[in-house]
N, C-alpha and C. Protein backbone atom coordinates (compact mmCIF):
# COMPACT_ATOMS: atom_id res chain seq x y z
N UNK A 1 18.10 73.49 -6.99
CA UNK A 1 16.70 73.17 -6.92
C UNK A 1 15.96 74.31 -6.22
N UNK A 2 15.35 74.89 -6.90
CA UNK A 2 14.12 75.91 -6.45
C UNK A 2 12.93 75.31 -5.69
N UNK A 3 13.05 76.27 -4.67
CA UNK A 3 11.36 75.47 -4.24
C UNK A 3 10.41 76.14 -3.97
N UNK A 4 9.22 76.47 -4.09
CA UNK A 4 8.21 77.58 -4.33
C UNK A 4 8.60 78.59 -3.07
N UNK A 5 8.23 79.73 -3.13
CA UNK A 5 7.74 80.68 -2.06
C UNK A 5 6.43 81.27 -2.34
N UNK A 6 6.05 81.28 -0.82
CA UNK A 6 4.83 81.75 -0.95
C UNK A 6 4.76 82.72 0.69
N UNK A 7 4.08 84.33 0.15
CA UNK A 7 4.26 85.14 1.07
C UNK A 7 5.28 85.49 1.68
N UNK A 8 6.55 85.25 1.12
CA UNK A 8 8.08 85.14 1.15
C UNK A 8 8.94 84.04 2.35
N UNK A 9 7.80 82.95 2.37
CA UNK A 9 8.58 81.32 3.16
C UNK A 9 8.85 80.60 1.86
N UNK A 10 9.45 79.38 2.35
CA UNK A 10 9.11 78.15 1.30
C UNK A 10 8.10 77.36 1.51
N UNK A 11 7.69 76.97 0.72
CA UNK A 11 6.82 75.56 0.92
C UNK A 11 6.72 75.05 2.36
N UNK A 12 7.41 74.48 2.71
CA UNK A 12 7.68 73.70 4.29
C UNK A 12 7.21 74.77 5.31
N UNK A 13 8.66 75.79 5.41
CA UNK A 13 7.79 76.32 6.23
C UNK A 13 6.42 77.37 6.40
N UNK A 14 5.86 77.69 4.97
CA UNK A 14 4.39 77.89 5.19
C UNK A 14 3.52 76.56 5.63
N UNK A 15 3.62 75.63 4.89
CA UNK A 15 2.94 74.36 5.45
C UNK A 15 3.00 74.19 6.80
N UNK A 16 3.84 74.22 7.69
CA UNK A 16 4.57 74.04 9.26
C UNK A 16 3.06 75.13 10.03
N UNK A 17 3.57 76.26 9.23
CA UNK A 17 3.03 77.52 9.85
C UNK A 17 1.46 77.55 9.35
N UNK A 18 1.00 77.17 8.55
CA UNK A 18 -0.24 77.09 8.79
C UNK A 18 -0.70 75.67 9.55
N UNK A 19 -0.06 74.72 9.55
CA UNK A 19 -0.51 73.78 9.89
C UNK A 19 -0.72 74.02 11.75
N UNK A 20 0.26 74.92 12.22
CA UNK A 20 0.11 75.02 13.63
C UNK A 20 -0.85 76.12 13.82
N UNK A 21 -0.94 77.15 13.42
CA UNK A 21 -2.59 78.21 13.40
C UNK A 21 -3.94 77.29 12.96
N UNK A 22 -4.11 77.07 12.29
CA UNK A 22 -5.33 75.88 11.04
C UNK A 22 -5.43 75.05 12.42
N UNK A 23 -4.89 74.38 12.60
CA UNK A 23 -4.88 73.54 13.94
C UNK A 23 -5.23 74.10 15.06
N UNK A 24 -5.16 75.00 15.85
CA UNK A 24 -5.24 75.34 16.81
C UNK A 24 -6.60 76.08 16.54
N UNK A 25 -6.60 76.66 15.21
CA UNK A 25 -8.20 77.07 15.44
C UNK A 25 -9.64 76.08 15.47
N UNK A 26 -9.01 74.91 15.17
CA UNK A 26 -9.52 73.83 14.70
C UNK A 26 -9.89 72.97 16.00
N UNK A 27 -8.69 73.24 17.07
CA UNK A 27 -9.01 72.67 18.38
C UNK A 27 -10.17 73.65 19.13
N UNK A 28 -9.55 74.79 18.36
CA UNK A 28 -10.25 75.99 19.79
C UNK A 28 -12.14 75.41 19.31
N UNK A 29 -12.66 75.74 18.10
CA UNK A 29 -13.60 75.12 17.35
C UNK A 29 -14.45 74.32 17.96
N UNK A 30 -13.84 73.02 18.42
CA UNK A 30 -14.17 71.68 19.26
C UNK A 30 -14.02 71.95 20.34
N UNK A 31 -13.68 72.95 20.92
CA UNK A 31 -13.66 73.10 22.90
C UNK A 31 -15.08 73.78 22.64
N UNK A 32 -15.64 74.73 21.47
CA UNK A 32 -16.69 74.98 21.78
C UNK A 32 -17.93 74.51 21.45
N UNK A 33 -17.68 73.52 20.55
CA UNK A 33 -18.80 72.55 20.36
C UNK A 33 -18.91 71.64 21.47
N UNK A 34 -18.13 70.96 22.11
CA UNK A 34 -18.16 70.79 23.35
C UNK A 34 -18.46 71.14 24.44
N UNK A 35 -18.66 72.84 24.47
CA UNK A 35 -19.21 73.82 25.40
C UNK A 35 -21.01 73.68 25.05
N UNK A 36 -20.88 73.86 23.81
CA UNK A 36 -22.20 74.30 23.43
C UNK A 36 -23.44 72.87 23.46
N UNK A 37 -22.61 71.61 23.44
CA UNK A 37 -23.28 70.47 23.57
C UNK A 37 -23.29 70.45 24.97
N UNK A 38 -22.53 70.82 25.70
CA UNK A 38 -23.31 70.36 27.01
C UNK A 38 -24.18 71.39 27.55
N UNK A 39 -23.94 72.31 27.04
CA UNK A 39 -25.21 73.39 27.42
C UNK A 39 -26.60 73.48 26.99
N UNK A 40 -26.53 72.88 26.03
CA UNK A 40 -27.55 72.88 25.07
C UNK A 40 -28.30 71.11 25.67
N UNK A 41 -27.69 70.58 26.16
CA UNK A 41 -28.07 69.10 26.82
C UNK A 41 -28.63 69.61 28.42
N UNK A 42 -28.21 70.37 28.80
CA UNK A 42 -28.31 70.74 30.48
C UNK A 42 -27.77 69.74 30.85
N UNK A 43 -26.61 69.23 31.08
CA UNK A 43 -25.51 68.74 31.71
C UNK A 43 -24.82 69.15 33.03
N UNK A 44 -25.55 70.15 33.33
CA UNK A 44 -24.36 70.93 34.66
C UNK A 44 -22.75 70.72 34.94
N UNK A 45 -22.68 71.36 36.00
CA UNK A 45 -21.21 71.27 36.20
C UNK A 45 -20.90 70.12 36.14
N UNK A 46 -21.70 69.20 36.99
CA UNK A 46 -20.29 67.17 36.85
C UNK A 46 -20.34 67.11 34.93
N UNK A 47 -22.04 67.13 34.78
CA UNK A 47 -21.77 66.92 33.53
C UNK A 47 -21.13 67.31 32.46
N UNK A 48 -20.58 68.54 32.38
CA UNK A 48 -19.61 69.22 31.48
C UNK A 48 -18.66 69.02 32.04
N UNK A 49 -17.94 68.72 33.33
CA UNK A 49 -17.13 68.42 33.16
C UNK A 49 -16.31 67.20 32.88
N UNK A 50 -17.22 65.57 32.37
CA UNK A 50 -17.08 64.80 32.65
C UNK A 50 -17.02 64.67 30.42
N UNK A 51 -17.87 65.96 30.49
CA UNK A 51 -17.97 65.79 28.62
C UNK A 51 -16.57 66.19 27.87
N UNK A 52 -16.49 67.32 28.89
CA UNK A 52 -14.53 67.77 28.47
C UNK A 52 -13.55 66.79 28.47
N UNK A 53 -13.71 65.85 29.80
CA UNK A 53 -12.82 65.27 30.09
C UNK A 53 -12.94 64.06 29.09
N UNK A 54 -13.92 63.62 28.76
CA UNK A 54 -14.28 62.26 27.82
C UNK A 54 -13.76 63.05 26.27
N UNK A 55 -14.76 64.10 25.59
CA UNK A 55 -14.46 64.62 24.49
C UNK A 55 -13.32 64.93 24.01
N UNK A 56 -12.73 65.76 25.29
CA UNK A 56 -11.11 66.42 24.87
C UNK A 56 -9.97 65.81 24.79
N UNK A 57 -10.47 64.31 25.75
CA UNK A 57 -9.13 63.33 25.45
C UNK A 57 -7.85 63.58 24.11
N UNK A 58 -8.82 63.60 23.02
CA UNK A 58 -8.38 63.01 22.12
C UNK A 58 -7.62 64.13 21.82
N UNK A 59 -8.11 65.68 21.79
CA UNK A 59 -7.32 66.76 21.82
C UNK A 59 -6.25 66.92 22.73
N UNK A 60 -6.03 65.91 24.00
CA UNK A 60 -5.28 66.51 24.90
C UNK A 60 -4.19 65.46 24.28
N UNK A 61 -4.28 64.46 24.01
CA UNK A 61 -3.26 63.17 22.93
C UNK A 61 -2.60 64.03 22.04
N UNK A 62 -3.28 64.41 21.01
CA UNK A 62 -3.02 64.75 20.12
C UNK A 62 -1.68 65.45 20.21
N UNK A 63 -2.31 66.97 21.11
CA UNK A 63 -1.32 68.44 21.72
C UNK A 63 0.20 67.35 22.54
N UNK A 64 -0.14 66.75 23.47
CA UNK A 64 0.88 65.78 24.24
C UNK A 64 1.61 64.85 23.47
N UNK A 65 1.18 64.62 22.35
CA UNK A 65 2.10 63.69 21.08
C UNK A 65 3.77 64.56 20.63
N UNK A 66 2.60 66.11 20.31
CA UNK A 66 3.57 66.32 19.40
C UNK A 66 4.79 67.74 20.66
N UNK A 67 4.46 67.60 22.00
CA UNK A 67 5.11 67.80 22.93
C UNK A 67 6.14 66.65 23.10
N UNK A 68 5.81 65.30 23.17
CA UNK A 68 6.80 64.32 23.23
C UNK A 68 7.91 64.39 22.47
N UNK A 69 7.48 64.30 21.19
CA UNK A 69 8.02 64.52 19.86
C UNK A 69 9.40 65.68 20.16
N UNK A 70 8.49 66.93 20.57
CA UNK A 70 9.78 67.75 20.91
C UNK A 70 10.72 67.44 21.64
N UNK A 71 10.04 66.73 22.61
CA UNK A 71 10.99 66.92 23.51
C UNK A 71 12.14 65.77 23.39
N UNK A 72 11.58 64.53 22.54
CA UNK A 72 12.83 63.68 23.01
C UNK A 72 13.39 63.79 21.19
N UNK A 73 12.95 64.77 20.22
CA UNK A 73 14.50 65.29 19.27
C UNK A 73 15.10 66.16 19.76
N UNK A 74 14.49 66.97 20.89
CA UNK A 74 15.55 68.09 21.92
C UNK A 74 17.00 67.21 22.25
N UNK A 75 16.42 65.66 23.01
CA UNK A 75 17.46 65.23 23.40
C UNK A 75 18.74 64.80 22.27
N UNK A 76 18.68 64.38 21.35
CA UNK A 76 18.99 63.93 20.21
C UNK A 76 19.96 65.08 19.03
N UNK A 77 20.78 65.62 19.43
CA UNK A 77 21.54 65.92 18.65
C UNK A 77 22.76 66.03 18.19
């Protein structure tokens, strides 16, 4: 069974590998719309930092999911 290459990976791991760049530019993206909304609000310091901490949750889940993930198929072999 053949399975495509592309840029000389396979399938998987180009998918893997863009999916972790694509992503991360995708987070970096939203740290600065997040920058730029509270600046653009005049929020000051509590307030930006209270917008990071509310906004980024979901980015900091996300990143900490797939840290878990590693770490407990680390244990597992």
């Amino acid at each position: 069974m053949n399975q495509a290459v592309i840029f000389g990976l396979t399938e998987p791991e180009f998918g893997e590998l863009c999916l972790k760049f694509l992503l991360s530019g995708l987070i970096a993206y939203m740290v600065f719309i997040i920058w730029n909304l509270a600046r653009e609000s005049k929020a000051g310091g509590y307030g930006m930092m209270w917008m990071f901490l509310g906004l980024g949750l979901g980015m900091f889940g996300f990143i900490s999911k797939e840290l878990i993930i590693k770490m407990l198929a680390g244990g597992q072999s």
